[in-house]
N, C-alpha and C. Protein backbone atom coordinates (compact mmCIF):
# COMPACT_ATOMS: atom_id res chain seq x y z
N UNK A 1 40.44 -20.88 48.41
CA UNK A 1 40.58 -19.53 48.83
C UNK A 1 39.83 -18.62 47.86
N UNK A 2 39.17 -17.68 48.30
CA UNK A 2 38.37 -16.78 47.53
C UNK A 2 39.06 -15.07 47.31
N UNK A 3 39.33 -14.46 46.38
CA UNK A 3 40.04 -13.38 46.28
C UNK A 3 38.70 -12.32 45.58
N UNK A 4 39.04 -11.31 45.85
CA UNK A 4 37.95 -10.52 45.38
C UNK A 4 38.88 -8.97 45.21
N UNK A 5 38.06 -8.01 43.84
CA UNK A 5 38.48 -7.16 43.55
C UNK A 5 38.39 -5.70 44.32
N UNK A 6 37.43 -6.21 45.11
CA UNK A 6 37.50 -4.77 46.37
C UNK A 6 35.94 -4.31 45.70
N UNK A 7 36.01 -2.96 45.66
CA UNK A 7 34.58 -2.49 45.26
C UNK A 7 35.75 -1.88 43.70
N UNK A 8 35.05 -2.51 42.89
CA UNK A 8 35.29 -2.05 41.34
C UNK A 8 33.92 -1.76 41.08
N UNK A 9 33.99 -0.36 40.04
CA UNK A 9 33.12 0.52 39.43
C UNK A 9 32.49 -0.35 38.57
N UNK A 10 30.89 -0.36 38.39
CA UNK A 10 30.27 -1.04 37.26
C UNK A 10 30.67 -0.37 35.48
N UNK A 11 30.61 -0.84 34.65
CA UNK A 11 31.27 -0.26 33.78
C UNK A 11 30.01 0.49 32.96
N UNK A 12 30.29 1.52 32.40
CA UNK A 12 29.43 2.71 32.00
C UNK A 12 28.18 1.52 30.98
N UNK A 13 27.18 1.80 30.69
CA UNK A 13 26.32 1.37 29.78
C UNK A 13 26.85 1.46 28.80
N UNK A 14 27.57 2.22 28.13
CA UNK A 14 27.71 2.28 26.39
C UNK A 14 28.72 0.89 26.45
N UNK A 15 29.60 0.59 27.75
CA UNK A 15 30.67 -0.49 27.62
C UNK A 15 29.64 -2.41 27.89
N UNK A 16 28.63 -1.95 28.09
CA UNK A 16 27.84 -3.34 28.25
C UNK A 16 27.23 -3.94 27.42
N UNK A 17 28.10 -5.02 26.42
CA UNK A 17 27.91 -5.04 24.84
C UNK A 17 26.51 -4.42 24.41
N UNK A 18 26.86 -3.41 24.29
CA UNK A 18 25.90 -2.35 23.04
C UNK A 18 25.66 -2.94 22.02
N UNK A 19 24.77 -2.89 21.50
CA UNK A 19 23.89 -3.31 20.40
C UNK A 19 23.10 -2.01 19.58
N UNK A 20 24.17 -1.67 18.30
CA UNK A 20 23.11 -0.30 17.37
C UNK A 20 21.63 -0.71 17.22
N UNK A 21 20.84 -0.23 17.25
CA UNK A 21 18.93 -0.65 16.67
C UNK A 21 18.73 0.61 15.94
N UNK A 22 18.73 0.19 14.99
CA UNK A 22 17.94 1.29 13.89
C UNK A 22 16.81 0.91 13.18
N UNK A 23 15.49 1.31 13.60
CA UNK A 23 14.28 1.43 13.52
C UNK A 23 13.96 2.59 12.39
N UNK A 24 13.21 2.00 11.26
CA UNK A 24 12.72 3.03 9.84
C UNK A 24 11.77 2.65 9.04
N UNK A 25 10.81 3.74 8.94
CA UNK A 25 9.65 3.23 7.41
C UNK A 25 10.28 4.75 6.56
N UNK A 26 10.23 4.37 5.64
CA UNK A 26 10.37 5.07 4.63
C UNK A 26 9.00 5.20 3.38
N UNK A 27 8.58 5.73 2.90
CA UNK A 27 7.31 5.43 1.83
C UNK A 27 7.87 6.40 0.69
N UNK A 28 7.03 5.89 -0.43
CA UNK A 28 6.97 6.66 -1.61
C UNK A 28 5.82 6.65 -2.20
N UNK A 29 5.43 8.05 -2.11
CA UNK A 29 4.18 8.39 -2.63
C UNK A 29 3.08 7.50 -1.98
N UNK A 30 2.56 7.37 -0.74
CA UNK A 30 1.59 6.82 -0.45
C UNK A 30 0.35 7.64 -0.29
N UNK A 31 -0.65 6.53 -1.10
CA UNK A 31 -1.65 7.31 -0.49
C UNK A 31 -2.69 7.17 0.77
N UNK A 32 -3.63 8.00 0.51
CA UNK A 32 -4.20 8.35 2.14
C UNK A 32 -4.70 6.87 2.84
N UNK A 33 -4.68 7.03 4.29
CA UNK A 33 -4.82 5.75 4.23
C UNK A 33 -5.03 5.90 6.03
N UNK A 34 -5.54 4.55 6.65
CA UNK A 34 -6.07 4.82 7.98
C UNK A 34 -4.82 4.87 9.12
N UNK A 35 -5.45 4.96 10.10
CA UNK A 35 -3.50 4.68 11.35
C UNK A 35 -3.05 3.34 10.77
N UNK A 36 -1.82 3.61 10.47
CA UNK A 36 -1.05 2.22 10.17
C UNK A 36 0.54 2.50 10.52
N UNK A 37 -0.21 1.17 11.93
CA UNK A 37 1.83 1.37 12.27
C UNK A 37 2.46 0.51 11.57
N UNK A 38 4.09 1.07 11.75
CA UNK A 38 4.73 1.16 10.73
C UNK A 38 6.02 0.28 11.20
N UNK A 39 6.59 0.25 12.47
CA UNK A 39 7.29 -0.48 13.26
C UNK A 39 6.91 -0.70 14.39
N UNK A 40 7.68 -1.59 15.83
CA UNK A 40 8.11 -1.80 16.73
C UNK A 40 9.37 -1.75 17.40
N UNK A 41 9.90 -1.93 18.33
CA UNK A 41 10.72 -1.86 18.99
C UNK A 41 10.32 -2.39 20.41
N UNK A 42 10.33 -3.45 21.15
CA UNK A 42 10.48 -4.06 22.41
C UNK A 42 11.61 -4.15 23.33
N UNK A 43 12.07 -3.46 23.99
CA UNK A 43 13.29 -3.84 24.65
C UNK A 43 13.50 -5.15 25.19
N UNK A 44 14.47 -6.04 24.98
CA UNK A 44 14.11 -7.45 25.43
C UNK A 44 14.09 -7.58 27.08
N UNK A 45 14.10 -8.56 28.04
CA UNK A 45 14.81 -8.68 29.06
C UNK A 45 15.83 -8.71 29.24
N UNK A 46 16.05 -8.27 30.32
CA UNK A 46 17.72 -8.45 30.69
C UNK A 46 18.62 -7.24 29.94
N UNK A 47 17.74 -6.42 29.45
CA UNK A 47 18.33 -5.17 28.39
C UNK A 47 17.56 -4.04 28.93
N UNK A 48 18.35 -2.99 28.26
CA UNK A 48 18.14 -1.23 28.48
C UNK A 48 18.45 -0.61 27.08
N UNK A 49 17.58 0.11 26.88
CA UNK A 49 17.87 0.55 25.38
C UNK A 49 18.04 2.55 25.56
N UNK A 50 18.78 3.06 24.74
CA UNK A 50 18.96 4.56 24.95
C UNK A 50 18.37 5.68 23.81
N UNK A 51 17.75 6.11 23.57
CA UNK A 51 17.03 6.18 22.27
C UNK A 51 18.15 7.07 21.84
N UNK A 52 18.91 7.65 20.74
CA UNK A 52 19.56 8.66 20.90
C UNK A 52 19.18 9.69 19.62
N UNK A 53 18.68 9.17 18.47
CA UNK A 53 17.95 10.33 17.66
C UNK A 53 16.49 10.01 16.97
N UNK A 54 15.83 10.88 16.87
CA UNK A 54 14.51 10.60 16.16
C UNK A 54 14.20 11.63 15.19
N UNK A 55 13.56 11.14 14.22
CA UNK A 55 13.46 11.34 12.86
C UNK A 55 12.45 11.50 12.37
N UNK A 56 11.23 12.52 12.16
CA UNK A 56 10.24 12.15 11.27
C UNK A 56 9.95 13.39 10.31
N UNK A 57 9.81 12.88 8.98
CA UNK A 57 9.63 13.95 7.85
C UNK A 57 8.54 13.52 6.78
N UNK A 58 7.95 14.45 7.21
CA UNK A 58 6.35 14.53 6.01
C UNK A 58 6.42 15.36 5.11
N UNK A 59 6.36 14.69 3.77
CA UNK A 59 6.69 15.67 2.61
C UNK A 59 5.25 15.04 1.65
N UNK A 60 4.23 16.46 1.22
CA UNK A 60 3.22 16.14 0.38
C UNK A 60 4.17 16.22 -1.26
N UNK A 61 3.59 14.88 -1.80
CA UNK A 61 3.96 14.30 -3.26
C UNK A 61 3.26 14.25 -4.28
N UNK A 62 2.27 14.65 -3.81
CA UNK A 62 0.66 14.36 -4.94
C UNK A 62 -0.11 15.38 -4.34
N UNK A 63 -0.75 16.63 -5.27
CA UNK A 63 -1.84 17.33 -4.86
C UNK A 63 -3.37 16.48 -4.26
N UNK A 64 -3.56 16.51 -3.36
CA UNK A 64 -5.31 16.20 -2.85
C UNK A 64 -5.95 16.90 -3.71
N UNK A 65 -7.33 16.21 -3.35
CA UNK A 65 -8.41 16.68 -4.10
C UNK A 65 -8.70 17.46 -2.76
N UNK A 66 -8.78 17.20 -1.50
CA UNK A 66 -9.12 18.08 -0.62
C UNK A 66 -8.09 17.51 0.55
N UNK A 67 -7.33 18.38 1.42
CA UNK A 67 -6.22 18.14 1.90
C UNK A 67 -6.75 17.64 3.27
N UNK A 68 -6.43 16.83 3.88
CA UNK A 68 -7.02 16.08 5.45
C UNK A 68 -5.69 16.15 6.28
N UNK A 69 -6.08 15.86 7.65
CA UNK A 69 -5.10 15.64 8.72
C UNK A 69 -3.99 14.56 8.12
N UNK A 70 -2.55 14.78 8.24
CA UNK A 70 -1.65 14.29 8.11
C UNK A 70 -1.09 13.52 9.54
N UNK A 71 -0.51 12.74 10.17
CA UNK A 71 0.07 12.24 11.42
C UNK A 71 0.84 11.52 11.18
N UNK A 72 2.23 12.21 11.71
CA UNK A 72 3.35 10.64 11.96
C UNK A 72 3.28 10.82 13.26
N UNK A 73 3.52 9.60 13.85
CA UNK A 73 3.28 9.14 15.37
C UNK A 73 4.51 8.42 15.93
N UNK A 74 5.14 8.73 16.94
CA UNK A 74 6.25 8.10 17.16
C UNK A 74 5.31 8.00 19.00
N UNK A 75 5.52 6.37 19.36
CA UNK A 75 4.34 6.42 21.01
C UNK A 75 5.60 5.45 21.54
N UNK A 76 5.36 5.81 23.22
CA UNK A 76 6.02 4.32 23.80
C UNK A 76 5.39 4.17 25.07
N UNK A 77 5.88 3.28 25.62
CA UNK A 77 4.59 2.46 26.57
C UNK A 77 3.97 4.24 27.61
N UNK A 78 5.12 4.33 28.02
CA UNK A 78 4.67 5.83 28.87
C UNK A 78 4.33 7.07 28.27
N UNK A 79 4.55 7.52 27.00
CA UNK A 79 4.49 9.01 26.42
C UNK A 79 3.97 8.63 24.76
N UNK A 80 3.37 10.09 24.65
CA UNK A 80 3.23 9.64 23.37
C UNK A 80 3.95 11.14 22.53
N UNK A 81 4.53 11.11 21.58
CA UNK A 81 5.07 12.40 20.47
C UNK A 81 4.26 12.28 19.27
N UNK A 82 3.40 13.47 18.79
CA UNK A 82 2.51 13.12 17.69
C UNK A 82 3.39 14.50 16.90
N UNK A 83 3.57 14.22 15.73
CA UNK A 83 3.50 15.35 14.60
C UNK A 83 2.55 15.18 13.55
N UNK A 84 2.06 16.48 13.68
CA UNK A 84 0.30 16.74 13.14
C UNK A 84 0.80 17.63 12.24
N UNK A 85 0.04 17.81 10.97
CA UNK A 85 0.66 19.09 10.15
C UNK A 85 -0.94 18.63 8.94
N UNK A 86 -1.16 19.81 8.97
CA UNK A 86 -1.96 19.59 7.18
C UNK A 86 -0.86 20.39 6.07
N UNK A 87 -0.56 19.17 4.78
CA UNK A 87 0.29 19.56 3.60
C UNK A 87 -0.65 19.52 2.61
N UNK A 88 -1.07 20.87 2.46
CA UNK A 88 -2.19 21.20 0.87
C UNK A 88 -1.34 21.20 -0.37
N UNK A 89 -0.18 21.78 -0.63
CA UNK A 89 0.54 22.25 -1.97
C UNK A 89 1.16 20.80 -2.09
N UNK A 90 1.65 20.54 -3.26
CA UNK A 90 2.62 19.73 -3.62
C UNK A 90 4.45 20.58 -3.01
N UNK A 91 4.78 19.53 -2.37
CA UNK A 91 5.88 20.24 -2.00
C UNK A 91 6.06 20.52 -0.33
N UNK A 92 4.99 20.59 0.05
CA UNK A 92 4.92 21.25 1.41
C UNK A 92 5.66 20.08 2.09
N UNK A 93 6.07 20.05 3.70
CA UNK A 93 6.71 19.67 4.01
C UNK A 93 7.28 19.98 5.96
N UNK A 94 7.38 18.48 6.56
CA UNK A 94 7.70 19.02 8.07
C UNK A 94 8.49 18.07 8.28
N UNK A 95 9.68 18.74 9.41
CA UNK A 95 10.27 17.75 9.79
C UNK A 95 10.55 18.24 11.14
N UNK A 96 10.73 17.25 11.93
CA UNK A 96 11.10 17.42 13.09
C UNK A 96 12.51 16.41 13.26
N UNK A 97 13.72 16.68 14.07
CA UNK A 97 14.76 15.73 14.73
C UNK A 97 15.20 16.52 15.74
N UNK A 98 14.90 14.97 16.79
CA UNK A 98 15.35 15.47 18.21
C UNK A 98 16.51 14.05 18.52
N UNK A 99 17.24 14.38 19.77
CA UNK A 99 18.06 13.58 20.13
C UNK A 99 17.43 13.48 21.39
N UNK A 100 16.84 12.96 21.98
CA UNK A 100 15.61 12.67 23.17
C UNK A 100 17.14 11.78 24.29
N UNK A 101 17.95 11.21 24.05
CA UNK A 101 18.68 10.81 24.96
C UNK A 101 17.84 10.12 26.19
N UNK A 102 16.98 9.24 25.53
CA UNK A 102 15.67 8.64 26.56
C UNK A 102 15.91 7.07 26.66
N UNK A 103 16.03 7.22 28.38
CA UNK A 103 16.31 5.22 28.72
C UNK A 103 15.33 4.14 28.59
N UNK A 104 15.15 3.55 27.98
CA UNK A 104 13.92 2.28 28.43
C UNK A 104 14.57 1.27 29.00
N UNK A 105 13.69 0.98 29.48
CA UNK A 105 13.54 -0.17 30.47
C UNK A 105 12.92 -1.73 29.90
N UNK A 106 13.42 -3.07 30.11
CA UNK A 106 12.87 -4.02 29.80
C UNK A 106 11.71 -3.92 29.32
N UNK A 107 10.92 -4.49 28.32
CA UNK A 107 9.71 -4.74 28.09
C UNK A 107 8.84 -3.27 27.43
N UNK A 108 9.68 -2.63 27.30
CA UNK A 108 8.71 -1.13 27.53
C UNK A 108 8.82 -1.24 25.91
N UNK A 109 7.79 -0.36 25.24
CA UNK A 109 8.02 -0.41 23.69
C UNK A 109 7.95 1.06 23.39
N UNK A 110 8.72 0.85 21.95
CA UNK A 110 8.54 2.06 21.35
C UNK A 110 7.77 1.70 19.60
N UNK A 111 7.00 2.03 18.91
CA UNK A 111 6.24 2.08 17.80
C UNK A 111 6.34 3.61 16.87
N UNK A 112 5.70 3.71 15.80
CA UNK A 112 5.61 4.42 14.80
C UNK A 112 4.52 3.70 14.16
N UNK A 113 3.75 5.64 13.58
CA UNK A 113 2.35 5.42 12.86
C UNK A 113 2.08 6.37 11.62
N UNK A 114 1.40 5.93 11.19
CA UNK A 114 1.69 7.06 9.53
C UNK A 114 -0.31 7.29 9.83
N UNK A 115 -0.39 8.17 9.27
CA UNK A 115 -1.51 8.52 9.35
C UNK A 115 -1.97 9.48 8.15
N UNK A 116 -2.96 9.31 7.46
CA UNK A 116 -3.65 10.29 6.17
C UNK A 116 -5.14 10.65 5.88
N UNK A 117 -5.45 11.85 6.35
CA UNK A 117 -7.08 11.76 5.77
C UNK A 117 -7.37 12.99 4.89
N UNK A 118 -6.19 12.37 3.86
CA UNK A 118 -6.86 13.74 2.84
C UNK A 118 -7.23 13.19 2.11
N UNK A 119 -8.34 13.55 1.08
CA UNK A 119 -8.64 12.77 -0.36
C UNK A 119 -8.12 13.06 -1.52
N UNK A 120 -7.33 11.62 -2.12
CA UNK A 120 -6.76 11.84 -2.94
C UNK A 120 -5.52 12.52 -2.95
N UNK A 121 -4.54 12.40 -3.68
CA UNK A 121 -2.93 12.97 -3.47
C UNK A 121 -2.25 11.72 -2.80
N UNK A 122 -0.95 12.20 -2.59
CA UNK A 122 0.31 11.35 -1.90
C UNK A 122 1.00 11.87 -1.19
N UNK A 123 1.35 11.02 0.00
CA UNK A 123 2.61 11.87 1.01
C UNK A 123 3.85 10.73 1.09
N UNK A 124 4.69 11.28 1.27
CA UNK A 124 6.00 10.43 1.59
C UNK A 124 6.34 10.56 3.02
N UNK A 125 6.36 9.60 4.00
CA UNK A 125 6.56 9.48 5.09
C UNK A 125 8.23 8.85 5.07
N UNK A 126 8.46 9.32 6.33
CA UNK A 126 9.89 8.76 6.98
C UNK A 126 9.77 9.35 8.27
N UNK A 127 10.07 7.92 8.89
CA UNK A 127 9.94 8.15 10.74
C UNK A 127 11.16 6.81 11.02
N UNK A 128 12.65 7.14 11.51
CA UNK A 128 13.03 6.69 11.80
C UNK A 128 14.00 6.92 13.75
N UNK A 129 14.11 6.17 14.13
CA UNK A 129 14.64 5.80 15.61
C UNK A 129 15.69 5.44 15.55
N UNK A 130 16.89 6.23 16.46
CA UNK A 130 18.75 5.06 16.41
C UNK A 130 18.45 5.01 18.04
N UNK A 131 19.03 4.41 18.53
CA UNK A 131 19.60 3.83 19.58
C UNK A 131 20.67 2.75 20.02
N UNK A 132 21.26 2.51 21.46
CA UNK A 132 21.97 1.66 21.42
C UNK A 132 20.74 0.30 22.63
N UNK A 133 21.29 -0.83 22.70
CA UNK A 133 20.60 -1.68 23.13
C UNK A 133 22.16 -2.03 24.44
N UNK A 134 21.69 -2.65 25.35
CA UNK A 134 22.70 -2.45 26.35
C UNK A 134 22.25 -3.73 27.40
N UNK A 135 23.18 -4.21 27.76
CA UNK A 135 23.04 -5.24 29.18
C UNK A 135 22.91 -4.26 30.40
N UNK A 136 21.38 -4.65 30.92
CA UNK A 136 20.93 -4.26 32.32
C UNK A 136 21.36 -4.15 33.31
């Protein structure tokens, strides 16, 4: 004999063993240097991931000899978020945090990129990602 529960509600995503992912580069004092990503993130199969805060802060650490384009890059398969800033002074400094509350889908990725074309000097990068990871 076969018994069945009627139509029962699927249970919310946060209840479909969730999985925290916390994605981070951190640097100290780096210097200038070409696109270099910095992480990944793949959503596996059979999974859904929720992005829920993002993080990126560019702080100049070392005077340039002549100050160049700065870029942290946060991209994913569909969109890309660039923060662009030139930091001339020692000290200068950007940050951006958003809570993007953004779904992915299997297979889809998310990355981070540090980027420097000033000559000479140092920047301290930090670009970090939280999310939860979730059964599909």
């Amino acid at each position: 004999m076969r018994r069945s529960q009627g139509n029962v509600a699927r249970k919310e995503w946060y209840d479909r063993s969730p999985t925290s992912i916390i994605k981070t580069y951190e640097s100290a004092g780096v210097a200038p240097h070409v696109g270099t990503e910095r992480w990944t993130y793949t959503v596996p199969a059979a999974k859904k991931f929720m992005m829920s805060n993002l993080l990126v802060h560019t702080y100049r650490d070392g005077a340039p000899a002549s100050s160049g384009r700065i870029q942290d890059s946060v991209y994913t398969t569909n969109t890309i978020a660039i923060i662009e800033t030139m930091l001339a002074a020692v000290g200068d400094n950007k940050q951006t945090i958003t809570s993007p509350q953004a779904p992915f889908l299997a297979g889809e990725v998310i990355a981070a990129s540090t980027l420097d074309q000033s000559t000479g000097g140092t920047v301290i990068h930090r670009v970090t990602m939280i999310g939860m990871e979730f059964n599909a």
